[in-house]
C-alpha atoms as a PDB file:
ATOM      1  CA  UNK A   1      84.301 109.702  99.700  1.00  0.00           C
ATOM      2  CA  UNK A   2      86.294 107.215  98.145  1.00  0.00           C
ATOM      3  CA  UNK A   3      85.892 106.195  94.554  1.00  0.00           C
ATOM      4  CA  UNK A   4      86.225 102.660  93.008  1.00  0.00           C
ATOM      5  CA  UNK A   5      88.538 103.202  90.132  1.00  0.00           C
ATOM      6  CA  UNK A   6      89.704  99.920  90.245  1.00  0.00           C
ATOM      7  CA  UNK A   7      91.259  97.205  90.207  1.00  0.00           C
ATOM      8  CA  UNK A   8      88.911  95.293  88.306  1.00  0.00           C
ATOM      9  CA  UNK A   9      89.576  91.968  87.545  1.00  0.00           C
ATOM     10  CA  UNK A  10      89.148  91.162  83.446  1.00  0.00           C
ATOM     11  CA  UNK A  11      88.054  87.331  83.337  1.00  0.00           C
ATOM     12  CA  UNK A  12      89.283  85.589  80.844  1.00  0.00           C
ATOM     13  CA  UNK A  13      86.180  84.117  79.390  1.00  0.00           C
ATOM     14  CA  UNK A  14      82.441  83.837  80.962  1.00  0.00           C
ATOM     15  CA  UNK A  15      82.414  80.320  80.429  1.00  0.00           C
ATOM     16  CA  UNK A  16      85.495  79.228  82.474  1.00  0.00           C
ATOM     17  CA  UNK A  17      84.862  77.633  85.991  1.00  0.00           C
ATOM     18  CA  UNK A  18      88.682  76.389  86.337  1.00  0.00           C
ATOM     19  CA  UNK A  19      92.006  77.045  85.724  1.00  0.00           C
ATOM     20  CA  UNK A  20      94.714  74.969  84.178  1.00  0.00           C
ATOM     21  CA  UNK A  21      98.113  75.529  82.734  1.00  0.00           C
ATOM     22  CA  UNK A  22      99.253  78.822  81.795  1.00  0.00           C
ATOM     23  CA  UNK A  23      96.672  81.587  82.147  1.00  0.00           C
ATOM     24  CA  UNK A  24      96.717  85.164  81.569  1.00  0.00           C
ATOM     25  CA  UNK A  25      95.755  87.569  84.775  1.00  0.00           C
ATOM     26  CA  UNK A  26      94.272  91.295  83.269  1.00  0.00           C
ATOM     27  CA  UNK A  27      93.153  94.226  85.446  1.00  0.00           C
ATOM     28  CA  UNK A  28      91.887  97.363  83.901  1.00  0.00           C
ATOM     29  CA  UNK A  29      90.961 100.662  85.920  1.00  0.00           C
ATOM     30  CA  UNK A  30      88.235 103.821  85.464  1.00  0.00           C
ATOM     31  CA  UNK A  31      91.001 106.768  84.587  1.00  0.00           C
ATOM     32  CA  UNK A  32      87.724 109.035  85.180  1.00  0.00           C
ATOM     33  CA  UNK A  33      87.073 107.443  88.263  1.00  0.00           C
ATOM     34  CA  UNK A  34      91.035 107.190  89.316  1.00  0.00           C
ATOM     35  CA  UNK A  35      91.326 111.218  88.878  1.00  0.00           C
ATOM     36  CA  UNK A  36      88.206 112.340  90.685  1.00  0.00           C
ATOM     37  CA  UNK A  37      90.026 110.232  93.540  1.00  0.00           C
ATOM     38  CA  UNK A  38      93.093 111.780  93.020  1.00  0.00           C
ATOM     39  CA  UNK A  39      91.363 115.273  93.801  1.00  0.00           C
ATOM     40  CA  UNK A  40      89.695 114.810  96.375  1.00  0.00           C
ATOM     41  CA  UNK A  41      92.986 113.392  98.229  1.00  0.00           C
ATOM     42  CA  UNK A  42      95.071 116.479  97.204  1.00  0.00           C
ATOM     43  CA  UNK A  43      96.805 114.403  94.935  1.00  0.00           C
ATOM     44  CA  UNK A  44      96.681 117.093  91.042  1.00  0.00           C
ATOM     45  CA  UNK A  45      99.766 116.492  89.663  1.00  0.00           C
ATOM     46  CA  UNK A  46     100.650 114.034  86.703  1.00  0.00           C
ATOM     47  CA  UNK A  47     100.281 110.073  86.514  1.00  0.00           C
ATOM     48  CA  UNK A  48     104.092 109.153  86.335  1.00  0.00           C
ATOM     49  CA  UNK A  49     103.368 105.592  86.384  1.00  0.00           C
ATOM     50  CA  UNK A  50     100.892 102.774  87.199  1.00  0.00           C
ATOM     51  CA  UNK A  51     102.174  99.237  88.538  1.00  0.00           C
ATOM     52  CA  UNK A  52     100.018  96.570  89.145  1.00  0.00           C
ATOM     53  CA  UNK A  53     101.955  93.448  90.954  1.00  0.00           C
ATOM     54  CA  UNK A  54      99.840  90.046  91.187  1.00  0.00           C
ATOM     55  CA  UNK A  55      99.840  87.512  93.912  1.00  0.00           C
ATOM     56  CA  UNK A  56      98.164  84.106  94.388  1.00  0.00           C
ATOM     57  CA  UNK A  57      97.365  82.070  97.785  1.00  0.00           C
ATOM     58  CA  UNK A  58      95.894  78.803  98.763  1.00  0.00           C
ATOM     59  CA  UNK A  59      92.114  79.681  99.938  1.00  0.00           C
ATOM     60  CA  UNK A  60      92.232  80.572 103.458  1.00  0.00           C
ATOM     61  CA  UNK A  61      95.849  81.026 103.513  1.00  0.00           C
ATOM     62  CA  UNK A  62      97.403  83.666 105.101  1.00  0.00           C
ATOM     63  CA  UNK A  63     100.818  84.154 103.033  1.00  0.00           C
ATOM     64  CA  UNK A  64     100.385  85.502  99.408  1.00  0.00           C
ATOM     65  CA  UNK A  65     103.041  84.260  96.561  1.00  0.00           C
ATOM     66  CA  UNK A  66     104.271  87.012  93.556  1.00  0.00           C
ATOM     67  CA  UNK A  67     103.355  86.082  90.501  1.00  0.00           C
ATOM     68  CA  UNK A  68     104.404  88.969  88.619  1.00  0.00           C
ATOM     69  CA  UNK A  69     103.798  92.769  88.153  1.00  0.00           C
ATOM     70  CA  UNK A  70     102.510  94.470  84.754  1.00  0.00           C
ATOM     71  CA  UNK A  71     103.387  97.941  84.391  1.00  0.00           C
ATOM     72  CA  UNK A  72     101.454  97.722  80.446  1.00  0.00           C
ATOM     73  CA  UNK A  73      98.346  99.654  80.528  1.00  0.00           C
ATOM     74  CA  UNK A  74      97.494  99.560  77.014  1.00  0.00           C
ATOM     75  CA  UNK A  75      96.766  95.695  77.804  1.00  0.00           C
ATOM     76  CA  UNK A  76      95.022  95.853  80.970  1.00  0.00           C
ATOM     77  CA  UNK A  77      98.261  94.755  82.765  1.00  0.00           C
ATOM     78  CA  UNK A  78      99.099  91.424  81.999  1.00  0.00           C
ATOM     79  CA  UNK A  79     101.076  89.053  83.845  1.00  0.00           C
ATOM     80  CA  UNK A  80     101.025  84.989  82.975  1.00  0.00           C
ATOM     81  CA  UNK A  81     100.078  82.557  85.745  1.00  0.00           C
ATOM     82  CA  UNK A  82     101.322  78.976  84.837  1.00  0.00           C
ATOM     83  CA  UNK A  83      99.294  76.802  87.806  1.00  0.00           C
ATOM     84  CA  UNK A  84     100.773  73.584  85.915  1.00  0.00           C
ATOM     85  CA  UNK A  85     102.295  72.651  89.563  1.00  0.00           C
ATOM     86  CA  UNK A  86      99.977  73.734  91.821  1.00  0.00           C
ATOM     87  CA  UNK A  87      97.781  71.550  93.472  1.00  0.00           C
ATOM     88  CA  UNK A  88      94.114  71.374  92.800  1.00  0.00           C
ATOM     89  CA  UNK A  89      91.631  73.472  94.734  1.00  0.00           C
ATOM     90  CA  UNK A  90      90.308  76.644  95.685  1.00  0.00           C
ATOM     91  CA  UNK A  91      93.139  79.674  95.157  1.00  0.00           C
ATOM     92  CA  UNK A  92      92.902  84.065  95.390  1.00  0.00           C
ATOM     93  CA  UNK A  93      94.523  86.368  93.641  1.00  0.00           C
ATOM     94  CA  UNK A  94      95.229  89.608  94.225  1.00  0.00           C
ATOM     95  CA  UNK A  95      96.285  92.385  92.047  1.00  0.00           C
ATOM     96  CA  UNK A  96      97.285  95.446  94.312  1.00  0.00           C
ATOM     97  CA  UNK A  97      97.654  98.641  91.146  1.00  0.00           C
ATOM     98  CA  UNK A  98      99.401 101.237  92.253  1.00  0.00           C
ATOM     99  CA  UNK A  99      99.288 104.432  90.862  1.00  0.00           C
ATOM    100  CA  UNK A 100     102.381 107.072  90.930  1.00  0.00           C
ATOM    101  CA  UNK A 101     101.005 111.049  90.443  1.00  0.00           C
ATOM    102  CA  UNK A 102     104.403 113.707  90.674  1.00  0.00           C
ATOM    103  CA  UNK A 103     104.085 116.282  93.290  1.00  0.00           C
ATOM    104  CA  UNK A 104     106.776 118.701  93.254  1.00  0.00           C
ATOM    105  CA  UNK A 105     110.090 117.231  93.320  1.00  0.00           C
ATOM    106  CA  UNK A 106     108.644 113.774  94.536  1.00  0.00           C
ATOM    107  CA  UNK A 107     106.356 110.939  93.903  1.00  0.00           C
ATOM    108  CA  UNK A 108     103.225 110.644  95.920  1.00  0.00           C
ATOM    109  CA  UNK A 109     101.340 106.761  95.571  1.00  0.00           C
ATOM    110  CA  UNK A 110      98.195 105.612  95.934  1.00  0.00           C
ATOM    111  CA  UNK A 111      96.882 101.879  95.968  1.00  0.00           C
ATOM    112  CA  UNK A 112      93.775  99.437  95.454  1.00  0.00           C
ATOM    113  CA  UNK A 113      93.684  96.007  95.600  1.00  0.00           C
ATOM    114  CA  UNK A 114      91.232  93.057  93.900  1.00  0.00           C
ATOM    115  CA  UNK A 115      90.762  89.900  95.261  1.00  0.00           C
ATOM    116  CA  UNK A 116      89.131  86.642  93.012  1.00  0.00           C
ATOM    117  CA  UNK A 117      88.612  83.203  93.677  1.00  0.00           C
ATOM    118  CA  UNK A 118      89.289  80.819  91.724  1.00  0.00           C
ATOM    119  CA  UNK A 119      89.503  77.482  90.846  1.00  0.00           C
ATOM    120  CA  UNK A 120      92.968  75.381  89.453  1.00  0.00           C
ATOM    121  CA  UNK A 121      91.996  71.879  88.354  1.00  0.00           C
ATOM    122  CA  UNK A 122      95.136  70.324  86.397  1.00  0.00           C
END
């Protein structure tokens, strides 16, 4: 069984249909959820670290651009998207958190990935 721990995309307000300028891209994840996961893959040892890289593509595009990567927890991962020269229209983003847990002498990862669409009018 898998469980959903996240990513989980944290809009920025209700009320916003479209994006413009600078905007700031938050993901937050179930720590519950993440280590029931962990179990049940095998995976008991320590969170060392939890990286969550963002990327953006043109809707129905097949080539995703970095944006940035947030390794900040405490603020739900945070990475600025400035869209000021993109071109209008439909766009996804994708963060892809991964999570680190120490096994032994090495690191062991495990990864999830959200996908939103949005808007960019500038």
């Amino acid at each position: 069984m898998s469980y959903n721990w996240g990513p989980h995309y944290v809009v920025p307000s209700q009320v916003l249909k479209s994006y413009s300028g600078a905007v700031r891209l938050r993901e937050e994840l179930d720590e519950d959820v993440l280590r029931q996961d962990l179990e049940e893959l095998g995976l008991t040892g320590p969170i060392v670290r939890v990286s969550n890289p963002w990327y953006y593509r043109k809707k129905n595009a097949d080539t995703w651009i970095k944006i940035g990567e947030s390794e900040d927890r405490g603020e739900n991962f945070p990475v600025r998207w400035d869209t000021t020269n993109l071109e209008n229209g439909q766009y996804e983003i994708l963060g892809f958190m991964h999570v680190f847990v120490r096994m032994g002498g090495e690191a062991k990862a495990i990864a999830r990935q959200n996908i939103a669409e949005v808007s960019v009018e500038n």
